[in-house]
PDB file of N, CA and C in Angstrom:
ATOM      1  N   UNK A   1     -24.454  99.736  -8.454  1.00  0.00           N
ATOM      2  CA  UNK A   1     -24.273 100.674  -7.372  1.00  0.00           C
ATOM      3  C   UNK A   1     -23.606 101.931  -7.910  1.00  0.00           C
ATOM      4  N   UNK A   2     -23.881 102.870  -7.573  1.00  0.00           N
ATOM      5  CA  UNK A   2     -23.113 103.926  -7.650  1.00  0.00           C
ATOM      6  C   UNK A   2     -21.631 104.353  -7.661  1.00  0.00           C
ATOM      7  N   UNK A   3     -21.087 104.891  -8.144  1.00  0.00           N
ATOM      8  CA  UNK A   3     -19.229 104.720  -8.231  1.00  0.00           C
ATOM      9  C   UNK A   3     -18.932 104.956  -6.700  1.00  0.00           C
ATOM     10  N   UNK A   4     -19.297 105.828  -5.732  1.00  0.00           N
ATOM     11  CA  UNK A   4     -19.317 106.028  -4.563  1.00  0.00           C
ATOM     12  C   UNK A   4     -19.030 104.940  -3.457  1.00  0.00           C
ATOM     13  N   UNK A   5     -20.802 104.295  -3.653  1.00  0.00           N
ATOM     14  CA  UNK A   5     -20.637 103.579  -2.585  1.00  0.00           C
ATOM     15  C   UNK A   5     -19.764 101.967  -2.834  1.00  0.00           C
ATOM     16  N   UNK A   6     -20.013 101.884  -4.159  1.00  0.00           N
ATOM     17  CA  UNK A   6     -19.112  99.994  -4.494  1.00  0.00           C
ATOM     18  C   UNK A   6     -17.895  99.973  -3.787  1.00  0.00           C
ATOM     19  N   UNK A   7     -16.907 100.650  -3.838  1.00  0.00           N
ATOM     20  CA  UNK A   7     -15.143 100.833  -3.174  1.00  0.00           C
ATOM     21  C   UNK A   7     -15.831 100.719  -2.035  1.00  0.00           C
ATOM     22  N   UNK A   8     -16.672 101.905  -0.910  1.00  0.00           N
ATOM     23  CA  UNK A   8     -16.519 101.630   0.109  1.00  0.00           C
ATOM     24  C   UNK A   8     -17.338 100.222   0.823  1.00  0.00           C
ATOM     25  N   UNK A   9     -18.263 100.030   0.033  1.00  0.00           N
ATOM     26  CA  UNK A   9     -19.035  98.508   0.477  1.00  0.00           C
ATOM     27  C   UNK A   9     -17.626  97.109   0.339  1.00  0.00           C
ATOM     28  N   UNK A  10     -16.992  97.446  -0.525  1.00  0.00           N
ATOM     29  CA  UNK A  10     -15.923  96.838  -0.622  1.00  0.00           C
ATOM     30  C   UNK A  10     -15.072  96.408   0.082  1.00  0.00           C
ATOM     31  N   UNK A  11     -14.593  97.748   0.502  1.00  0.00           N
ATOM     32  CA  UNK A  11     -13.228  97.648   1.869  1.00  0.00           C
ATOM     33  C   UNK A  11     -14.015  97.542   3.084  1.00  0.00           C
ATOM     34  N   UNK A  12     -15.174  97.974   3.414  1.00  0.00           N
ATOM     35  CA  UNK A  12     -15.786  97.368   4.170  1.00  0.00           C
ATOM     36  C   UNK A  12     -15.810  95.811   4.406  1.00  0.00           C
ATOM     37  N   UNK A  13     -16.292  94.903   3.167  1.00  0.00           N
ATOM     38  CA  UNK A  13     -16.688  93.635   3.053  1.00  0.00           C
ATOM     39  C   UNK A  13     -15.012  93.062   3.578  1.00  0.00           C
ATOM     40  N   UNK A  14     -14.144  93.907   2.910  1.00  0.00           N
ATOM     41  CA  UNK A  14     -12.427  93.545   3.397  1.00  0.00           C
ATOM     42  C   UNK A  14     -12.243  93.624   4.532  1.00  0.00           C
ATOM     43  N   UNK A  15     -12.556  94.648   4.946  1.00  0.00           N
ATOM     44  CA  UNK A  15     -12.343  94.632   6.343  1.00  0.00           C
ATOM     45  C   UNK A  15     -12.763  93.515   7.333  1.00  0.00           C
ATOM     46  N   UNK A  16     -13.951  93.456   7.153  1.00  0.00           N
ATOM     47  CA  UNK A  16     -14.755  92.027   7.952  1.00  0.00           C
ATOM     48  C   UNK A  16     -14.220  90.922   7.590  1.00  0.00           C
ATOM     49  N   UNK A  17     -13.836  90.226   6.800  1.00  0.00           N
ATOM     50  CA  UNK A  17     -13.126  89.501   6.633  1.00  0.00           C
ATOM     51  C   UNK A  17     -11.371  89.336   7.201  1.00  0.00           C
ATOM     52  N   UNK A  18     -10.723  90.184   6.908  1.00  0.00           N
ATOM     53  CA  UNK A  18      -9.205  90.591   7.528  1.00  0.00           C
ATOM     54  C   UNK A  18      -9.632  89.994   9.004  1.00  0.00           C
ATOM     55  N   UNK A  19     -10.996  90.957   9.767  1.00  0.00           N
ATOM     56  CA  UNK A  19     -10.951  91.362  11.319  1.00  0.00           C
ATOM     57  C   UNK A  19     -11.279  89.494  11.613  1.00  0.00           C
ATOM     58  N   UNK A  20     -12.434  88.845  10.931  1.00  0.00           N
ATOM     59  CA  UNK A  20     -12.588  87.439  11.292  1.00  0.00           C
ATOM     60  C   UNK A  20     -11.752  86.703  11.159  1.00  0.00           C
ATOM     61  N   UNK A  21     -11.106  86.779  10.019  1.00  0.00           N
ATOM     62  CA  UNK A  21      -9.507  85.773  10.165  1.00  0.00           C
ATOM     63  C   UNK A  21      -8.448  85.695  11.436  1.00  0.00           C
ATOM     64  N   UNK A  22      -8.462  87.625  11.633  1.00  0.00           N
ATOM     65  CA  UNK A  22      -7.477  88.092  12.792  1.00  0.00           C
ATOM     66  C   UNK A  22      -8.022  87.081  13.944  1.00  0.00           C
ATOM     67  N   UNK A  23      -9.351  87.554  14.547  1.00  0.00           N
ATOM     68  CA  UNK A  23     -10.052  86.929  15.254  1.00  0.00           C
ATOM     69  C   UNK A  23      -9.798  85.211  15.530  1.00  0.00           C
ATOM     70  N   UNK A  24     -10.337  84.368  14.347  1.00  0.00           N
ATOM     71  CA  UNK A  24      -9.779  82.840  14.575  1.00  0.00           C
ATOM     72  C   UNK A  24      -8.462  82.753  14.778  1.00  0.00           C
ATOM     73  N   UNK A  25      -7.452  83.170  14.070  1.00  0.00           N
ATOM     74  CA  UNK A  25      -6.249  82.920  14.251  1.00  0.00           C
ATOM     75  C   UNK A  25      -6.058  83.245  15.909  1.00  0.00           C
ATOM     76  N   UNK A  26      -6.277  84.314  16.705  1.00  0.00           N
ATOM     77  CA  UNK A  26      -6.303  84.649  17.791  1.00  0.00           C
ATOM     78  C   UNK A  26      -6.368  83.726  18.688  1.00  0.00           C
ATOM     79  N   UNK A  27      -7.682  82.826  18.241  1.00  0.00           N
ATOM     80  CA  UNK A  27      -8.341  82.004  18.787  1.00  0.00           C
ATOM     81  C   UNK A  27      -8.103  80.752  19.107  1.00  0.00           C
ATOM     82  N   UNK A  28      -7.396  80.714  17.864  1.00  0.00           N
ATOM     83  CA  UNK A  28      -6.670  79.073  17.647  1.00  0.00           C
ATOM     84  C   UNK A  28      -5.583  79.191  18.526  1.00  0.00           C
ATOM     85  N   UNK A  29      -4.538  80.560  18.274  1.00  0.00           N
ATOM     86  CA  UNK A  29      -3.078  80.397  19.005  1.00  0.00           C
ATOM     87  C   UNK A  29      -3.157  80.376  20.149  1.00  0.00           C
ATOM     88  N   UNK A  30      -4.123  81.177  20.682  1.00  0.00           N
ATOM     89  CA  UNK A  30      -4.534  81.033  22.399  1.00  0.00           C
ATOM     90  C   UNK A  30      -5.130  79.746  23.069  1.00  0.00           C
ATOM     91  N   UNK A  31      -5.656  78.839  22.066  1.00  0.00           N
ATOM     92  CA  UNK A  31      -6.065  77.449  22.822  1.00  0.00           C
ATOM     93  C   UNK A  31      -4.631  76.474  22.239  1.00  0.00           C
ATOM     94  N   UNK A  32      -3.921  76.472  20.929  1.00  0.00           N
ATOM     95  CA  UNK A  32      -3.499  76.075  21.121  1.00  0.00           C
ATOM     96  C   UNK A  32      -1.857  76.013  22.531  1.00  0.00           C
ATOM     97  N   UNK A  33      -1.733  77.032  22.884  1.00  0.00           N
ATOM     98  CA  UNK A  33      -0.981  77.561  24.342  1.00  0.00           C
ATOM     99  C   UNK A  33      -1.426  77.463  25.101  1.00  0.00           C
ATOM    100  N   UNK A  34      -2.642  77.132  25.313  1.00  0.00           N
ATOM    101  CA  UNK A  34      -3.123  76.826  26.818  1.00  0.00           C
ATOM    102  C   UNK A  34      -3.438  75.139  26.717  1.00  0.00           C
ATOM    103  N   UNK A  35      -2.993  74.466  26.011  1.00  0.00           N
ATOM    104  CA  UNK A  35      -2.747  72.996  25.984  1.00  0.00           C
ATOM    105  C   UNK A  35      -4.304  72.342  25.421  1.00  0.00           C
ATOM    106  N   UNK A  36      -5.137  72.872  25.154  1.00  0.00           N
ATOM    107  CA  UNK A  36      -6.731  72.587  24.787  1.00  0.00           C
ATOM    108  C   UNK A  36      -6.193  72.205  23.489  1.00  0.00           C
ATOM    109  N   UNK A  37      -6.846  70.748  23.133  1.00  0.00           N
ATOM    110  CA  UNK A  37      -7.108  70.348  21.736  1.00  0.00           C
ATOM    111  C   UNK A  37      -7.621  70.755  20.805  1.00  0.00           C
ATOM    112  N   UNK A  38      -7.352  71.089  19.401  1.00  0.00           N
ATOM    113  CA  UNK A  38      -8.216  72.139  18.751  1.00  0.00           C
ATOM    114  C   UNK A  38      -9.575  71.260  17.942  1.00  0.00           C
ATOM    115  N   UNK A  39      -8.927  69.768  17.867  1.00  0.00           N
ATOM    116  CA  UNK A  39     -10.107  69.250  17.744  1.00  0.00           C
ATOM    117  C   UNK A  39      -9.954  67.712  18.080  1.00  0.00           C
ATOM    118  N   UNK A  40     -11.101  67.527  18.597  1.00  0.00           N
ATOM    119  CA  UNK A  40     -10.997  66.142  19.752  1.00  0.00           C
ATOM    120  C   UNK A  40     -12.336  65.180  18.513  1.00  0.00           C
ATOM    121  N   UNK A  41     -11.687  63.814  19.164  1.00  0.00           N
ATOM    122  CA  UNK A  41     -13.316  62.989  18.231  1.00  0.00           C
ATOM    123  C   UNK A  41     -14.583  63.145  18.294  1.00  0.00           C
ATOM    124  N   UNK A  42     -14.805  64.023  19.382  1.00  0.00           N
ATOM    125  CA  UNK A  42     -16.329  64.286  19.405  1.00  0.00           C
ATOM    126  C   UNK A  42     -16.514  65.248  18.115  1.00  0.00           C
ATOM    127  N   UNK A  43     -15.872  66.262  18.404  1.00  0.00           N
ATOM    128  CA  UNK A  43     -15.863  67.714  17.438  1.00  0.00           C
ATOM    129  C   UNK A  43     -16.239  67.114  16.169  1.00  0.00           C
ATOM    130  N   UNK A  44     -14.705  66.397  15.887  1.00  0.00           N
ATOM    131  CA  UNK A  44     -14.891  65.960  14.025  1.00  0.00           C
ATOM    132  C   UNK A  44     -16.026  64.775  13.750  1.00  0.00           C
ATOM    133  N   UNK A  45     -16.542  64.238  14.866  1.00  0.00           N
ATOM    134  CA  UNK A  45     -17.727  63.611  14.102  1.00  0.00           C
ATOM    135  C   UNK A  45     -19.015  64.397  14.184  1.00  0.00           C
ATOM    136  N   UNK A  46     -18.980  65.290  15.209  1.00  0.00           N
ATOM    137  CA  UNK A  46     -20.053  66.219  15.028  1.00  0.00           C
ATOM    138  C   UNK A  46     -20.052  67.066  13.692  1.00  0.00           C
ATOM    139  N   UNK A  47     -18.407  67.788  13.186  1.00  0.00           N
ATOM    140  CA  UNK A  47     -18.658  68.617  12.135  1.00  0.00           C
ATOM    141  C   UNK A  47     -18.751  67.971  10.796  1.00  0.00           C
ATOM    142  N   UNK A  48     -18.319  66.322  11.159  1.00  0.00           N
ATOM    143  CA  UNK A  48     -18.575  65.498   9.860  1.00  0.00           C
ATOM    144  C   UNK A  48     -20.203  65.599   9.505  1.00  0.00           C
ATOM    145  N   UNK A  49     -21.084  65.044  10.550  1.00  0.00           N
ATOM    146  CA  UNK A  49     -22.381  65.218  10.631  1.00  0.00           C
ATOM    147  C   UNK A  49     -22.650  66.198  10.217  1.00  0.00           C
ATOM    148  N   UNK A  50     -22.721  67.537  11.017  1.00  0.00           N
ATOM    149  CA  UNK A  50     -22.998  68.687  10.487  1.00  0.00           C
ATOM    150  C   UNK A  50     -22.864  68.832   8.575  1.00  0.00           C
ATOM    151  N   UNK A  51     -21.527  68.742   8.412  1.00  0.00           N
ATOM    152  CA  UNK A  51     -21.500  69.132   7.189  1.00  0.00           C
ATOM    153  C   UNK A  51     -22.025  67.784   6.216  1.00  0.00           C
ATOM    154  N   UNK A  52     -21.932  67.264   6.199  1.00  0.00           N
ATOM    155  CA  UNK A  52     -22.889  66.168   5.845  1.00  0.00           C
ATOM    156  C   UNK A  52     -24.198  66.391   5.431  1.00  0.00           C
ATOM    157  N   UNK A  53     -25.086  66.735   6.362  1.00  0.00           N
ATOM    158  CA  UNK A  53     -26.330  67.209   6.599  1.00  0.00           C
ATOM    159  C   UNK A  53     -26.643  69.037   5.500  1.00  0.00           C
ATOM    160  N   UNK A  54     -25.320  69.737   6.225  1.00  0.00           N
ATOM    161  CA  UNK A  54     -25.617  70.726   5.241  1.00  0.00           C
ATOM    162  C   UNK A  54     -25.374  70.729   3.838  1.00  0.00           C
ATOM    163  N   UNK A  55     -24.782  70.190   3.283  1.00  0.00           N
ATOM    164  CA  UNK A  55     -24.330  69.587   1.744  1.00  0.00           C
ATOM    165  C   UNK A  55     -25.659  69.374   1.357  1.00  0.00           C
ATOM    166  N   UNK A  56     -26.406  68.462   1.852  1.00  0.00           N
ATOM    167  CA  UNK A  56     -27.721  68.259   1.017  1.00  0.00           C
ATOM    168  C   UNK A  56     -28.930  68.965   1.096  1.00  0.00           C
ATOM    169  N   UNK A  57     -28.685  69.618   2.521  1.00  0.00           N
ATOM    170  CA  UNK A  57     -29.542  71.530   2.355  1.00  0.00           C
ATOM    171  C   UNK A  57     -29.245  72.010   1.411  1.00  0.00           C
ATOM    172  N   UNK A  58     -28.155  72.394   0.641  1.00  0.00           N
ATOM    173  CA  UNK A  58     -27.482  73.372  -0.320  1.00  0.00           C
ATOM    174  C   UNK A  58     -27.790  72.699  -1.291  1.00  0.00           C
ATOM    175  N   UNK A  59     -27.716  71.551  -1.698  1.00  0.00           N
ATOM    176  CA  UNK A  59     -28.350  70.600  -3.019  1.00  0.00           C
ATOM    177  C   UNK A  59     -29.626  71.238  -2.926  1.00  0.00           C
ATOM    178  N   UNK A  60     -30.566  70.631  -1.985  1.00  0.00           N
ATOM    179  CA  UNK A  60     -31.815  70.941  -2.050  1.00  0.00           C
ATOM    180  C   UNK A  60     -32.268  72.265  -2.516  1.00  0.00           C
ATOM    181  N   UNK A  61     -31.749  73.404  -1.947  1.00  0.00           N
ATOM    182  CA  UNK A  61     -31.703  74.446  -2.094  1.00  0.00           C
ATOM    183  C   UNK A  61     -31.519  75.306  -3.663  1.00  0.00           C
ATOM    184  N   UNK A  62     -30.296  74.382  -4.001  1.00  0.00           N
ATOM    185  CA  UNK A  62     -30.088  75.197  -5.250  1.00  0.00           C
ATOM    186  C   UNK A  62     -31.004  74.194  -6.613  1.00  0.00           C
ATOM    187  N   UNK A  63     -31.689  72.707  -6.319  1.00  0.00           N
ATOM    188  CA  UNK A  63     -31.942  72.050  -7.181  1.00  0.00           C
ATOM    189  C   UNK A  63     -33.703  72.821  -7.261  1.00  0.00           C
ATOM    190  N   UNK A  64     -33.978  73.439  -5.846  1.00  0.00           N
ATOM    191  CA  UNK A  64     -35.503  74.683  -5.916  1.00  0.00           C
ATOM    192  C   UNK A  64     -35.231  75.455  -6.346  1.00  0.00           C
ATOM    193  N   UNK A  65     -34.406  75.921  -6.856  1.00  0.00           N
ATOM    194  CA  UNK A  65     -33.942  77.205  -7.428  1.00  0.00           C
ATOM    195  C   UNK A  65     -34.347  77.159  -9.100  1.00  0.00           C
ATOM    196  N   UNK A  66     -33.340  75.609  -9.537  1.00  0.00           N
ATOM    197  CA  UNK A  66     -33.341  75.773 -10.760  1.00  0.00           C
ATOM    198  C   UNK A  66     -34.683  75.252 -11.313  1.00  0.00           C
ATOM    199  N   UNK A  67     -35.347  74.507 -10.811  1.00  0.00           N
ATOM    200  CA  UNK A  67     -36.793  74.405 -11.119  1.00  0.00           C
ATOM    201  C   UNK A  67     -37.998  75.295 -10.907  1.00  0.00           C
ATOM    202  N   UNK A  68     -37.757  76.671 -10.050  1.00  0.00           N
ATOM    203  CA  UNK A  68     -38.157  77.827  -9.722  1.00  0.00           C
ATOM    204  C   UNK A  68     -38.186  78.532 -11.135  1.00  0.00           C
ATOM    205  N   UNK A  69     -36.899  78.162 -11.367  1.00  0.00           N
ATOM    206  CA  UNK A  69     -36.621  79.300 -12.680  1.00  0.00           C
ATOM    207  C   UNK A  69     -37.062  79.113 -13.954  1.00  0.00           C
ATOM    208  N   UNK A  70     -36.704  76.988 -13.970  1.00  0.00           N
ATOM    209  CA  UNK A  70     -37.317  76.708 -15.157  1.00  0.00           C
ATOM    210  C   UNK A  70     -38.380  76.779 -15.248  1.00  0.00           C
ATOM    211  N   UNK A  71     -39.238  76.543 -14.339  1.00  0.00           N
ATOM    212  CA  UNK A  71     -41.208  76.381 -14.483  1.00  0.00           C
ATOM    213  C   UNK A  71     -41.615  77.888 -14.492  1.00  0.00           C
ATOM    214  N   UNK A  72     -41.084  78.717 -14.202  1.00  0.00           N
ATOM    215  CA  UNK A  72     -41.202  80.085 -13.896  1.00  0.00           C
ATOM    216  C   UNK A  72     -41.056  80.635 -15.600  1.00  0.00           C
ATOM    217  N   UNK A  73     -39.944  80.459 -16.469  1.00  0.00           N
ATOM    218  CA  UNK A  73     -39.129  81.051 -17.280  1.00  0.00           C
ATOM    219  C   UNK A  73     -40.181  80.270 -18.744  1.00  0.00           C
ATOM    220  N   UNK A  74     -40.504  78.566 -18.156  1.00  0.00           N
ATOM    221  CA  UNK A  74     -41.473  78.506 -19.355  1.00  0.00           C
ATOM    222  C   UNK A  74     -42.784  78.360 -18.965  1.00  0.00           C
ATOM    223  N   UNK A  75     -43.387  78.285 -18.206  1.00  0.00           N
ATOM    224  CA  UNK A  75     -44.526  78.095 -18.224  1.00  0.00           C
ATOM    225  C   UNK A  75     -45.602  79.659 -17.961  1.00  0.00           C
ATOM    226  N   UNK A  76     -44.225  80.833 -16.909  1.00  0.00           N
ATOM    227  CA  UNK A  76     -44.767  82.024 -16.677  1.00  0.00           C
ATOM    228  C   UNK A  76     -44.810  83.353 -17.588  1.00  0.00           C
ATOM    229  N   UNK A  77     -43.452  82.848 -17.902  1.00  0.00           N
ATOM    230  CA  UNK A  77     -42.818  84.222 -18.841  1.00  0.00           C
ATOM    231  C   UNK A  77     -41.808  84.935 -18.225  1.00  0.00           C
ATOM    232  N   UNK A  78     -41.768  84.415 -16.821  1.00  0.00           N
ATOM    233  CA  UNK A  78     -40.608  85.447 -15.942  1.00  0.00           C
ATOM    234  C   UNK A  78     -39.343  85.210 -16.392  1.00  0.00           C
ATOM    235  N   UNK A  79     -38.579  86.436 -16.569  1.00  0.00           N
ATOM    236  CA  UNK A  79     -36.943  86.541 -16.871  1.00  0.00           C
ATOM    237  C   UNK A  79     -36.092  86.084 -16.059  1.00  0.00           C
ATOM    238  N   UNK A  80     -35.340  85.327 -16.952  1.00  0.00           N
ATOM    239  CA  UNK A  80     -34.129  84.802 -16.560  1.00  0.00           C
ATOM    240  C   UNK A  80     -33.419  85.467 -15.326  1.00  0.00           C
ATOM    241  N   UNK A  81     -33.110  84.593 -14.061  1.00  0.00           N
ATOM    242  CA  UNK A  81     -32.491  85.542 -13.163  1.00  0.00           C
ATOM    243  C   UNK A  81     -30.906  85.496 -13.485  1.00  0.00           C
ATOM    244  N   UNK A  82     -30.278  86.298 -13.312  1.00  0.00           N
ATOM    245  CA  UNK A  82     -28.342  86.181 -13.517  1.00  0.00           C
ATOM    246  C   UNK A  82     -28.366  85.444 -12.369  1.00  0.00           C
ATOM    247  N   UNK A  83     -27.090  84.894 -12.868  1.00  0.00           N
ATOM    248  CA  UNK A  83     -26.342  83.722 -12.045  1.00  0.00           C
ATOM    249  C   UNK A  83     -25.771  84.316 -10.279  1.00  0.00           C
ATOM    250  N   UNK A  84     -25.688  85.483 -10.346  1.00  0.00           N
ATOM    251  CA  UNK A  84     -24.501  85.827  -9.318  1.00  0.00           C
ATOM    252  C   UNK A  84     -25.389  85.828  -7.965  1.00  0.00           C
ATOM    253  N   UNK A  85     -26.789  85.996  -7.766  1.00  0.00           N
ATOM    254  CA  UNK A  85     -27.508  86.254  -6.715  1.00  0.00           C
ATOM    255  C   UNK A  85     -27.856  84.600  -6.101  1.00  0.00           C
ATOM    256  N   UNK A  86     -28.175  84.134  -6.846  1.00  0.00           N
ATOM    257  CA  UNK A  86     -28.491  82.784  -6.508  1.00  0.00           C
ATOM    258  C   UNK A  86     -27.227  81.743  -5.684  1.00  0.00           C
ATOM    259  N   UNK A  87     -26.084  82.153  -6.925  1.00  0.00           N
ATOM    260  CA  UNK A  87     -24.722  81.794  -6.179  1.00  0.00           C
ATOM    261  C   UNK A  87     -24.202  82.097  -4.409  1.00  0.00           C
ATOM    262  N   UNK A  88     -24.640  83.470  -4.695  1.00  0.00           N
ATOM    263  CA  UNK A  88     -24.437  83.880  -3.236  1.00  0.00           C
ATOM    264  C   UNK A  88     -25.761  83.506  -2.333  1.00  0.00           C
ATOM    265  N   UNK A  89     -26.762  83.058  -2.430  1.00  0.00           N
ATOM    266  CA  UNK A  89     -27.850  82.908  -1.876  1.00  0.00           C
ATOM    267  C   UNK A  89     -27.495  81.021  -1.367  1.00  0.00           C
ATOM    268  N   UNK A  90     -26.578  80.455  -2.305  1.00  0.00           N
ATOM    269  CA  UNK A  90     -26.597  79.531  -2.109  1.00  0.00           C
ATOM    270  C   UNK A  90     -25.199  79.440  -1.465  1.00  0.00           C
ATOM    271  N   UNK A  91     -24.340  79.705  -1.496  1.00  0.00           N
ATOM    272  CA  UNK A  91     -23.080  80.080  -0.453  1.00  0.00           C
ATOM    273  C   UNK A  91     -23.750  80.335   1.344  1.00  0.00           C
ATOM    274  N   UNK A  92     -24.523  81.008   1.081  1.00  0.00           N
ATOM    275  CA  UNK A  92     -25.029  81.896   2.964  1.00  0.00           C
ATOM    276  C   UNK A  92     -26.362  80.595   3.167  1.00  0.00           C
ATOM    277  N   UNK A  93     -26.724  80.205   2.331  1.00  0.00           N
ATOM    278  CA  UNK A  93     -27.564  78.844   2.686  1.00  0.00           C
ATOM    279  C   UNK A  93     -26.585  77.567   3.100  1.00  0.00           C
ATOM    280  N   UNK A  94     -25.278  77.251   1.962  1.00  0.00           N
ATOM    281  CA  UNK A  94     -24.281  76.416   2.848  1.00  0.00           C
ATOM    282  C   UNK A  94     -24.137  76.233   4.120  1.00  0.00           C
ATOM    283  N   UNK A  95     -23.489  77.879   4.202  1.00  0.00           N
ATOM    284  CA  UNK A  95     -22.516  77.960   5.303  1.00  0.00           C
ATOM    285  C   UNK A  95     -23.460  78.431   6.660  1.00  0.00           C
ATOM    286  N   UNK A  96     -24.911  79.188   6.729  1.00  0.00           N
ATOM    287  CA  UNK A  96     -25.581  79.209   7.809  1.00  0.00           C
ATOM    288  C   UNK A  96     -25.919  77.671   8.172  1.00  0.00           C
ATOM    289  N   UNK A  97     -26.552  76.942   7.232  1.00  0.00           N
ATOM    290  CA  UNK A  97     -26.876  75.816   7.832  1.00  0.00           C
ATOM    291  C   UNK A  97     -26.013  75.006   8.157  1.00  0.00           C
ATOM    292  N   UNK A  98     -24.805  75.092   8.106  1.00  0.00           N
ATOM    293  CA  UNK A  98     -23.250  74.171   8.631  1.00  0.00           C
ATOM    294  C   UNK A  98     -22.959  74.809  10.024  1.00  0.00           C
ATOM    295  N   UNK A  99     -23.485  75.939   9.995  1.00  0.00           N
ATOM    296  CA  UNK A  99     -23.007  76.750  11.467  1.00  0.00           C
ATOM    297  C   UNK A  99     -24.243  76.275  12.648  1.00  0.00           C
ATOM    298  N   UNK A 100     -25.620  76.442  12.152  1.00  0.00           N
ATOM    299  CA  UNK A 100     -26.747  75.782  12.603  1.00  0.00           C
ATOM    300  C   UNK A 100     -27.104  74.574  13.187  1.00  0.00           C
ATOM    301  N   UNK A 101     -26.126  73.794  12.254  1.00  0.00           N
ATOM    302  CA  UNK A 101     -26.154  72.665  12.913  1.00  0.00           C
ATOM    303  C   UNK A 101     -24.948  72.134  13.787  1.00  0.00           C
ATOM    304  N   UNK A 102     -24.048  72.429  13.169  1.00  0.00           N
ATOM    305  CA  UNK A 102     -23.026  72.372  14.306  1.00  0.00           C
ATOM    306  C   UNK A 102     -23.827  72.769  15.360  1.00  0.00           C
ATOM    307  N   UNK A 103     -24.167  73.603  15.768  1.00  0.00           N
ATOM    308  CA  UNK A 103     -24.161  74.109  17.400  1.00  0.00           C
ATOM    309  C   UNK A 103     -25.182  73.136  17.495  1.00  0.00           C
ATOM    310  N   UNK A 104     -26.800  73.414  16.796  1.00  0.00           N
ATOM    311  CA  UNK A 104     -27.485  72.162  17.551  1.00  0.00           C
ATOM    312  C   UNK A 104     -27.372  70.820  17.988  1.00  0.00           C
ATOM    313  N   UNK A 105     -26.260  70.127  16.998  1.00  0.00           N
ATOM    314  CA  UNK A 105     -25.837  68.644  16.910  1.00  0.00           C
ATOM    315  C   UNK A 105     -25.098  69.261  18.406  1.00  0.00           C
ATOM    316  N   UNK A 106     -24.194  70.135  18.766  1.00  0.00           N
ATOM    317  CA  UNK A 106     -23.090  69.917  19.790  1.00  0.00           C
ATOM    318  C   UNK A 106     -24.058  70.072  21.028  1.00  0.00           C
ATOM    319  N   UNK A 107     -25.341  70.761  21.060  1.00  0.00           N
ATOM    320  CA  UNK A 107     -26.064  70.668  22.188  1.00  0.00           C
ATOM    321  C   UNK A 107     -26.766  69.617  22.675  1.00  0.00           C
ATOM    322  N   UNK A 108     -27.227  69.165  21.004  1.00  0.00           N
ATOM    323  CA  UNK A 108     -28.235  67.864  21.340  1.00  0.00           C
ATOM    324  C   UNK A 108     -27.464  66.794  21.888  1.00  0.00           C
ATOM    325  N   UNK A 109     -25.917  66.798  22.379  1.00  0.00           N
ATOM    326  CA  UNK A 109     -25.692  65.544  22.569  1.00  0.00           C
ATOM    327  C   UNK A 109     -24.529  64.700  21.957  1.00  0.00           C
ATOM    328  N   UNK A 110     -24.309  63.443  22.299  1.00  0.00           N
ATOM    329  CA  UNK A 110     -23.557  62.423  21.346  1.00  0.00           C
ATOM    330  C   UNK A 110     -24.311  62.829  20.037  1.00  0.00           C
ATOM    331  N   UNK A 111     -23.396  62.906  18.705  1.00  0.00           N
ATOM    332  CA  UNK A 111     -23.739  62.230  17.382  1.00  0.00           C
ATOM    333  C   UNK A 111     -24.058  61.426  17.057  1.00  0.00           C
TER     334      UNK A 111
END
């Protein structure tokens, strides 16, 4: 990136982060004061499930990756991809599909 825009994509990326933390914390102190449980047995076996389920999305995910690259790298000729895109590709594949399913598991019902 340009010397310009990296700092401000930066404190940007800071910012969103700071404001979502502010946000949960908000969130938490206000249920926990209004006497609401912050997490009851339904919740933690739903987010056990959930994350459960997404763990082996993210396996899956990153084990297509590296066979993408290897069958790609010998059999095609295509260059090596750097590590850092995939990492993050596989971070936002984690954590969407942990968020994904949470909500669907909490709609569909008992766990």
């Amino acid at each position: 990136m340009t010397d310009f825009v990296w700092p401000v994509v930066s404190m940007g990326v800071l910012g969103l982060i700071v404001l979502i933390g502010a946000l949960v914390l908000w969130k938490t102190l206000r249920d926990e004061k209004s006497g609401l449980p912050l997490a009851d047995e339904r919740t933690q076996k739903l987010n056990g499930k959930a994350a459960y389920y997404a763990m082996f999305m993210c396996q899956y995910f990153i084990i297509a990756y590296l066979l993408v690259n290897i069958v790609g790298r010998e059999f095609f000729g295509m260059p090596e991809i750097e590590a850092g895109y995939p990492m993050i590709a596989a971070l936002l594949v984690s954590s969407v599909s942990f968020l994904v399913l949470r909500w669907y598991l909490g709609r569909k019902g008992e766990p």
